[in-house]
C-alpha atoms as a PDB file:
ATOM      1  CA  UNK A   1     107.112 122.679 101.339  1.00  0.00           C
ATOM      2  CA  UNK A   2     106.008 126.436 101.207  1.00  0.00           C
ATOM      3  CA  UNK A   3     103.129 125.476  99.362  1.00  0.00           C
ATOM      4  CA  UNK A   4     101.900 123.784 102.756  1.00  0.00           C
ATOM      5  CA  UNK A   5     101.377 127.318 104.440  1.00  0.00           C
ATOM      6  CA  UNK A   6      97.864 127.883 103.269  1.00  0.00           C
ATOM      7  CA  UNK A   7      96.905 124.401 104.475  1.00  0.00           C
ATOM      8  CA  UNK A   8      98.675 125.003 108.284  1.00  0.00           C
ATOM      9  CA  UNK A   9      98.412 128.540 109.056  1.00  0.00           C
ATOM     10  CA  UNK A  10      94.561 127.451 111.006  1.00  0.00           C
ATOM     11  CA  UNK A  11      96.702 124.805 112.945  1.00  0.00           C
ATOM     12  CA  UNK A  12      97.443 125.358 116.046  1.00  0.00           C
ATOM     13  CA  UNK A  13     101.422 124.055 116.652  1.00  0.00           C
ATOM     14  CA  UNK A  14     100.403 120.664 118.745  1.00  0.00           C
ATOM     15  CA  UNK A  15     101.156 117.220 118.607  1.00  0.00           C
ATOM     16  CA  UNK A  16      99.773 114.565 116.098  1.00  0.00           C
ATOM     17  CA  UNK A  17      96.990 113.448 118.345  1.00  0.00           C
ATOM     18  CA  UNK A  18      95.966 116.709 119.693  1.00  0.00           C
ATOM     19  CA  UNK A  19      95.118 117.765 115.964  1.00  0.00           C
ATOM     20  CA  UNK A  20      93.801 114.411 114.964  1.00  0.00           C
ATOM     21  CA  UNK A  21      91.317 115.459 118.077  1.00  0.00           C
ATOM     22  CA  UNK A  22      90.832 118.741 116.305  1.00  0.00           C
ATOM     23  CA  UNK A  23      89.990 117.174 112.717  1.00  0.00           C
ATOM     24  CA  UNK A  24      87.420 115.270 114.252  1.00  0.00           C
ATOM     25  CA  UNK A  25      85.836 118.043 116.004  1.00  0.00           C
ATOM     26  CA  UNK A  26      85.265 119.951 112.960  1.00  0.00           C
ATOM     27  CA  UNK A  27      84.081 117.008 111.046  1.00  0.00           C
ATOM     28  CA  UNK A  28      81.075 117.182 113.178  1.00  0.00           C
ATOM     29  CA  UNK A  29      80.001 119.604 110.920  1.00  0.00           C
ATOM     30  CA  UNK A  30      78.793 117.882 107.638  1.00  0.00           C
ATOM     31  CA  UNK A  31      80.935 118.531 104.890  1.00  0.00           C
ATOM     32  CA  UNK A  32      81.000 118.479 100.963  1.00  0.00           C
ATOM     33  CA  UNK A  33      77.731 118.385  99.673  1.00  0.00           C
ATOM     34  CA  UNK A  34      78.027 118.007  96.653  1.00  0.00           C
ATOM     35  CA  UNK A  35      78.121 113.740  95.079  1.00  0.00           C
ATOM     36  CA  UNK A  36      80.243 114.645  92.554  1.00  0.00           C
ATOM     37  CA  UNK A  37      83.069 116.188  94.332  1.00  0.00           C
ATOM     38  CA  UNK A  38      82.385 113.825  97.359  1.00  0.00           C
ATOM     39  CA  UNK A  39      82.502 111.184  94.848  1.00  0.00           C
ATOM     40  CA  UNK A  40      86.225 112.206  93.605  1.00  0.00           C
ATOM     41  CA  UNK A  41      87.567 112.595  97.397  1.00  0.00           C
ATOM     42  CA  UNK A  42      86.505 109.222  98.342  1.00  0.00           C
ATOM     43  CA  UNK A  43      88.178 107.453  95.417  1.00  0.00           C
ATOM     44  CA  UNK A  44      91.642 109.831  96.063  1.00  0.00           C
ATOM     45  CA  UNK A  45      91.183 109.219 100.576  1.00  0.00           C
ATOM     46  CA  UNK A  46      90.571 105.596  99.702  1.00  0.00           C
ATOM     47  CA  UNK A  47      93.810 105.225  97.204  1.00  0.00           C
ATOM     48  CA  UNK A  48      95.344 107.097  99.665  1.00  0.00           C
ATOM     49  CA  UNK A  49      94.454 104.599 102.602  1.00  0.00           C
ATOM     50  CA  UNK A  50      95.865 101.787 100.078  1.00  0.00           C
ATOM     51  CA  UNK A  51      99.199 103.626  99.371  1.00  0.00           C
ATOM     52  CA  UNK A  52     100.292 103.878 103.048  1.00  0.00           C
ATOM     53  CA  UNK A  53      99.122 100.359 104.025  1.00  0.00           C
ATOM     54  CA  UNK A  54     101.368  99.710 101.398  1.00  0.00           C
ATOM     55  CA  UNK A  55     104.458 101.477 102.489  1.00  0.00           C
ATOM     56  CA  UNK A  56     103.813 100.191 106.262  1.00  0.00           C
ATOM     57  CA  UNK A  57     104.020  96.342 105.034  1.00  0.00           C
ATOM     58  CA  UNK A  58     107.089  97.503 102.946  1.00  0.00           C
ATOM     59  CA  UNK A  59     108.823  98.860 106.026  1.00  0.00           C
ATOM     60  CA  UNK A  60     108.412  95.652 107.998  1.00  0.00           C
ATOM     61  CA  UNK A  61     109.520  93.607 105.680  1.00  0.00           C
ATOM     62  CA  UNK A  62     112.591  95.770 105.250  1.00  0.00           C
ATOM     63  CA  UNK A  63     113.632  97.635 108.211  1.00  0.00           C
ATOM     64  CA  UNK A  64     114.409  96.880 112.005  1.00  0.00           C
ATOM     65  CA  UNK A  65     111.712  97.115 114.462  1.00  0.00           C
ATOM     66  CA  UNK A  66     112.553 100.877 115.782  1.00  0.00           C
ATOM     67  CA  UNK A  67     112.037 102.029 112.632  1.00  0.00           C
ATOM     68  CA  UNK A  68     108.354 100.396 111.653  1.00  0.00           C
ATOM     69  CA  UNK A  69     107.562 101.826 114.751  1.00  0.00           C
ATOM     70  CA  UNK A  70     109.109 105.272 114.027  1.00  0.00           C
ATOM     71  CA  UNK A  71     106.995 105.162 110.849  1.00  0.00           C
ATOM     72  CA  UNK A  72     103.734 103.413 112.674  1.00  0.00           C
ATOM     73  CA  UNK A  73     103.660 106.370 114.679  1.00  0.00           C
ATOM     74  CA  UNK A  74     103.220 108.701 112.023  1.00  0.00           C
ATOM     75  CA  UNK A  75     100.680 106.568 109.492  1.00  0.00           C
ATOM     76  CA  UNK A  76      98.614 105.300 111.777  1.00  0.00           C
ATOM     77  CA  UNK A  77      97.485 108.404 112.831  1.00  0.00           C
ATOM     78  CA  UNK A  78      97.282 109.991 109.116  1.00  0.00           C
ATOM     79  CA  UNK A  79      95.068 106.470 108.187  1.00  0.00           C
ATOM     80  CA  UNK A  80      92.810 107.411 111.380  1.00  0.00           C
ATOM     81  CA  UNK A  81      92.373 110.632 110.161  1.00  0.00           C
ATOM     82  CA  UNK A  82      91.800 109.834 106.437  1.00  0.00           C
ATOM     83  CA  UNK A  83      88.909 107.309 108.048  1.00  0.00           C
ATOM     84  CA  UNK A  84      87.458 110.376 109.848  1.00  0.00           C
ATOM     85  CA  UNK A  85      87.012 112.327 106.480  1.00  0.00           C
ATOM     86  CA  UNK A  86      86.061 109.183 104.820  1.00  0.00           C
ATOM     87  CA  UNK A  87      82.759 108.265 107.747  1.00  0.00           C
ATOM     88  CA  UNK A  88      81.594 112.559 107.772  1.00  0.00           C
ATOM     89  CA  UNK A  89      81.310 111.851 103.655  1.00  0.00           C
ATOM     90  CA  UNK A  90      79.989 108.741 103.728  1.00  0.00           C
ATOM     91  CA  UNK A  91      77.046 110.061 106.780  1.00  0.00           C
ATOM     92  CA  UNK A  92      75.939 112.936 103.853  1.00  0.00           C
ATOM     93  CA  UNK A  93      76.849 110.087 101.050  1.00  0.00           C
ATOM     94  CA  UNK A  94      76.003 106.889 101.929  1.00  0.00           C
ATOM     95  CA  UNK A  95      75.460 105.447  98.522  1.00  0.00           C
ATOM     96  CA  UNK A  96      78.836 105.950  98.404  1.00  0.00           C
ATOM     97  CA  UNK A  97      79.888 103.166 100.412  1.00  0.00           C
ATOM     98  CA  UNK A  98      78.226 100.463  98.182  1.00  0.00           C
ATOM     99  CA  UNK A  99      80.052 101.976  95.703  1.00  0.00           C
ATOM    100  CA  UNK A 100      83.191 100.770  96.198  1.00  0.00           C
ATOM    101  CA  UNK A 101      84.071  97.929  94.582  1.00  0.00           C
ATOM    102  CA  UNK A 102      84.564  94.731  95.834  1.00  0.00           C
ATOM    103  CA  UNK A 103      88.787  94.881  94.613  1.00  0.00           C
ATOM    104  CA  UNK A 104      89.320  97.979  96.559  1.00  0.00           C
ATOM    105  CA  UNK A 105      88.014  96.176  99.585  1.00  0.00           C
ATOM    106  CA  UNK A 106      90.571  92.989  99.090  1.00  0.00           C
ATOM    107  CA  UNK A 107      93.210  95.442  98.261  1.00  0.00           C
ATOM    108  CA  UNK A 108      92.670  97.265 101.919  1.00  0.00           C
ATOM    109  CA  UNK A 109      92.270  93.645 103.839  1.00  0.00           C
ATOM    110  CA  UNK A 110      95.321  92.069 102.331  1.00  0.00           C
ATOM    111  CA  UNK A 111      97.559  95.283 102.577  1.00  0.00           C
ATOM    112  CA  UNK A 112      96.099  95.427 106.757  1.00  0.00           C
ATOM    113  CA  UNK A 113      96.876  91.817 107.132  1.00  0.00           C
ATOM    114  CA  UNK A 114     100.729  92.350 106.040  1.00  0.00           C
ATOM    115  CA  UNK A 115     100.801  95.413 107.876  1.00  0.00           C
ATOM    116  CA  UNK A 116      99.677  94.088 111.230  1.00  0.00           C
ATOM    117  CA  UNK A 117      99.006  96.610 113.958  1.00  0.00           C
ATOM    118  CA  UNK A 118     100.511  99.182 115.847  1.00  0.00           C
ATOM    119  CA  UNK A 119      99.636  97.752 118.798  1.00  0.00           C
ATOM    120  CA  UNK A 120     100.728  94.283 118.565  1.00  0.00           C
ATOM    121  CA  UNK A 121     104.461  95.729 117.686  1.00  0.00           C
ATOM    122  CA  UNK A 122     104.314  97.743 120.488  1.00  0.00           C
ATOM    123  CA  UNK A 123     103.372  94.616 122.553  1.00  0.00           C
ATOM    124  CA  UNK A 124     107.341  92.942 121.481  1.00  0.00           C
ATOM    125  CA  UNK A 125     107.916  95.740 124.426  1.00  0.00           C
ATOM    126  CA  UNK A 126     109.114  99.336 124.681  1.00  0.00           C
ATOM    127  CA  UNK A 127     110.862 100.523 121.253  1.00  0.00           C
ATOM    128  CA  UNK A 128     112.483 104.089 120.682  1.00  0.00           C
ATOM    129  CA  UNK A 129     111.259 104.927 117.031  1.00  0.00           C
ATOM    130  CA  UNK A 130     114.344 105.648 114.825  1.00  0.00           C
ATOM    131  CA  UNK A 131     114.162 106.887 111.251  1.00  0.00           C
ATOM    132  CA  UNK A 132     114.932 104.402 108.472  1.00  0.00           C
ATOM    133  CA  UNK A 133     118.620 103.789 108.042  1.00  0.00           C
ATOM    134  CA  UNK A 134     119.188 101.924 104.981  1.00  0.00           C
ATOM    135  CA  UNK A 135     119.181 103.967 102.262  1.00  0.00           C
ATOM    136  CA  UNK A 136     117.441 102.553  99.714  1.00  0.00           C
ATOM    137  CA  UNK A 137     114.906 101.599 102.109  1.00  0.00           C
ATOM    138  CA  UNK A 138     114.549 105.816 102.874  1.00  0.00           C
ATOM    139  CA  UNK A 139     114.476 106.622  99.291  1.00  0.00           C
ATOM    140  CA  UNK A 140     111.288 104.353  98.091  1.00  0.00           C
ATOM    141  CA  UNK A 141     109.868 105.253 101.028  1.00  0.00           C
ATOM    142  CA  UNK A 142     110.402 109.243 100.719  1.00  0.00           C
ATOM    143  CA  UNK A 143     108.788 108.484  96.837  1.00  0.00           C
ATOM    144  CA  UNK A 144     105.660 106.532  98.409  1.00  0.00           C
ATOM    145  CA  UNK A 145     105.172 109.190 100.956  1.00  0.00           C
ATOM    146  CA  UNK A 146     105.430 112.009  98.600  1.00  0.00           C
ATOM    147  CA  UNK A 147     102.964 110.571  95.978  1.00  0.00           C
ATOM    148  CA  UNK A 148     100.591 110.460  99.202  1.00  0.00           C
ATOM    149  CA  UNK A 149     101.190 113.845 100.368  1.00  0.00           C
ATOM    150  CA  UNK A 150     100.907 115.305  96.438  1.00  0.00           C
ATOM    151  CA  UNK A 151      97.601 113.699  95.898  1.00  0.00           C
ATOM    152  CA  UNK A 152      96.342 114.972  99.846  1.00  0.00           C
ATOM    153  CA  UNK A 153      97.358 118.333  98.589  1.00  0.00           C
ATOM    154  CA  UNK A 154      95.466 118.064  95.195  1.00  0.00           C
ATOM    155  CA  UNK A 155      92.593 116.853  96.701  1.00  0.00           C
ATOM    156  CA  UNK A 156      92.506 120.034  98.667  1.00  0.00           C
ATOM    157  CA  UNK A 157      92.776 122.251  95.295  1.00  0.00           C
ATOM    158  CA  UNK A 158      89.794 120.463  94.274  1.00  0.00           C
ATOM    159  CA  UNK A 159      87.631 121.137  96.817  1.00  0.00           C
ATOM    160  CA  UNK A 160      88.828 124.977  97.000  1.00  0.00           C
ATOM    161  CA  UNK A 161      87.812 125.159  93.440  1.00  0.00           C
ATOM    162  CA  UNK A 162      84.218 123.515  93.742  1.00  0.00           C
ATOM    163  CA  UNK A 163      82.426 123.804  96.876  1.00  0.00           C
ATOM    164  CA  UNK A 164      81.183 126.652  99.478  1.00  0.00           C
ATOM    165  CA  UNK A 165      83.782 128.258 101.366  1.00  0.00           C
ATOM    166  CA  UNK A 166      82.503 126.126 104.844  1.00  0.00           C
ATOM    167  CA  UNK A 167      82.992 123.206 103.413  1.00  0.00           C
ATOM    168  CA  UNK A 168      86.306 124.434 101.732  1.00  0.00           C
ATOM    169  CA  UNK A 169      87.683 125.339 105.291  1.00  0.00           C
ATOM    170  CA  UNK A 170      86.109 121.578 107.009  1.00  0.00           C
ATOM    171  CA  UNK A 171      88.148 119.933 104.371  1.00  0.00           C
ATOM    172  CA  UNK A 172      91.610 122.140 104.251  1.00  0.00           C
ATOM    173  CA  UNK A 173      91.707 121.636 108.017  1.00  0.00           C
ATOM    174  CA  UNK A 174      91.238 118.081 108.132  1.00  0.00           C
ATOM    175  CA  UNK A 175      93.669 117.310 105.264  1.00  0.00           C
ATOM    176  CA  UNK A 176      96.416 119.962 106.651  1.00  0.00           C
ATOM    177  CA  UNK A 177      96.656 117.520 109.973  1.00  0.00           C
ATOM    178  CA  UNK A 178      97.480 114.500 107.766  1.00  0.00           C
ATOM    179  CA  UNK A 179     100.095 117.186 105.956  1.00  0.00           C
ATOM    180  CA  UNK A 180     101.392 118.083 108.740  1.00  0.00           C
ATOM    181  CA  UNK A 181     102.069 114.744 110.529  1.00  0.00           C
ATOM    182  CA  UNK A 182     103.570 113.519 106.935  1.00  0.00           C
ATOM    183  CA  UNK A 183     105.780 116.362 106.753  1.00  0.00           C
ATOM    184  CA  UNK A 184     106.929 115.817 110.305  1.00  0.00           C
ATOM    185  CA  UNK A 185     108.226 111.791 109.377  1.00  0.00           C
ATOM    186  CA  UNK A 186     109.750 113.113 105.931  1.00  0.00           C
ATOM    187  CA  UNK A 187     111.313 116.246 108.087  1.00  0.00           C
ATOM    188  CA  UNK A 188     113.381 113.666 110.065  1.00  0.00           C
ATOM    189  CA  UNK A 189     113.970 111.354 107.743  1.00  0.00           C
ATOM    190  CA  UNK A 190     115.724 114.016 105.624  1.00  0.00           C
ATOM    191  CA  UNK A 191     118.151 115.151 108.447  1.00  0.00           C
ATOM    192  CA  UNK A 192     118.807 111.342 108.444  1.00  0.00           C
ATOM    193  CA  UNK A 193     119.325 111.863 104.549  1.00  0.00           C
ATOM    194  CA  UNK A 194     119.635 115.141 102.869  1.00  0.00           C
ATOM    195  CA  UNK A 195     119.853 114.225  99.866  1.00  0.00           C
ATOM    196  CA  UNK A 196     116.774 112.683  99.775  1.00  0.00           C
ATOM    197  CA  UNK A 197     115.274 116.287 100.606  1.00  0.00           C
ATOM    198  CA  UNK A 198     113.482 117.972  97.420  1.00  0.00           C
ATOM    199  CA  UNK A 199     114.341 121.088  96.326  1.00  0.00           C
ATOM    200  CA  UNK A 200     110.931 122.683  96.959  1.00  0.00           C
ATOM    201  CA  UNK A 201     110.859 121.213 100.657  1.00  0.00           C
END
């Protein structure tokens, strides 16, 4: 989307893990200091965290094995990095962590035990990722992703509008990685199916 630019004009053009490396480096820093604020971004990171755990135990149950891995490849880094954020909040906000209720917890350990690992599908043996096929499969999938990648972006408007501009730029970068690697899954997945593309993309 255009609207992305402000979020990925600081990233330097690299692969996903080479910027997850990056997000974690400037999460050193301690970031958004404010409970309030830091309150509202754990609640949206952990929904977040929910919502693609979600759409990976929907693609295996759906789609052939190059394509869960095609999409493993892509979420599993954004959930890494969404856990980053979520442990340099938590460090300045620990009371935070009690604060999440006991539901959101069996939510996250049911959706991880139908999603498996990455690693233990990569262990069926070497796998070419492929973009989804079917194409109902592709367009609940391109809705998941872009309720995800909506509420990533809105989280970002919040913290531009509420907190020092150090903490403002900690944030933007680490968010505009998980951007970034979303757009890159929806990018092929709409040469795969144009018409799935939006208008504003």
């Amino acid at each position: 989307m255009a609207v992305i630019s402000a979020h990925l004009g600081d990233i330097e053009r690299s692969t996903p893990l080479s910027r997850f490396v990056i997000s974690k480096l400037v999460l050193l820093n301690k970031m958004i200091r404010d409970y309030l604020i830091a309150k509202q971004l754990s609640d949206c990171l952990l929904d977040t965290s929910f919502r693609l755990r979600e759409s990976v135990a929907f693609v295996q149950k759906t789609c052939s094995l190059p394509e869960v891995v095609g999409y493993r490849l892509c979420i599993d880094t954004v959930l890494a990095q969404v856990k980053s954020v979520l442990d340099a909040i938590y460090s300045i906000h620990p009371s935070l962590v009690l604060s999440v209720s006991r539901d959101t917890d069996r939510r996250e350990s049911d959706s991880e035990n139908a999603s498996g690992t990455l690693e233990s599908i990569r262990s069926l043996g070497e796998v070419k990722p492929e973009p989804i096929a079917n194409m109902q499969a592709a367009s609940q999938l391109n809705v998941a992703v872009l309720d995800v990648w909506r509420r990533l972006y809105q989280s970002s408007s919040l913290v531009k509008q509420n907190v020092s501009a150090d903490e403002e730029n900690r944030y933007r970068k680490a968010v505009g990685t998980m951007l970034a690697d979303l757009m890159l899954y929806l990018d092929a997945l709409y040469v795969r199916h144009p018409s799935l593309r939006p208008t504003d993309w």
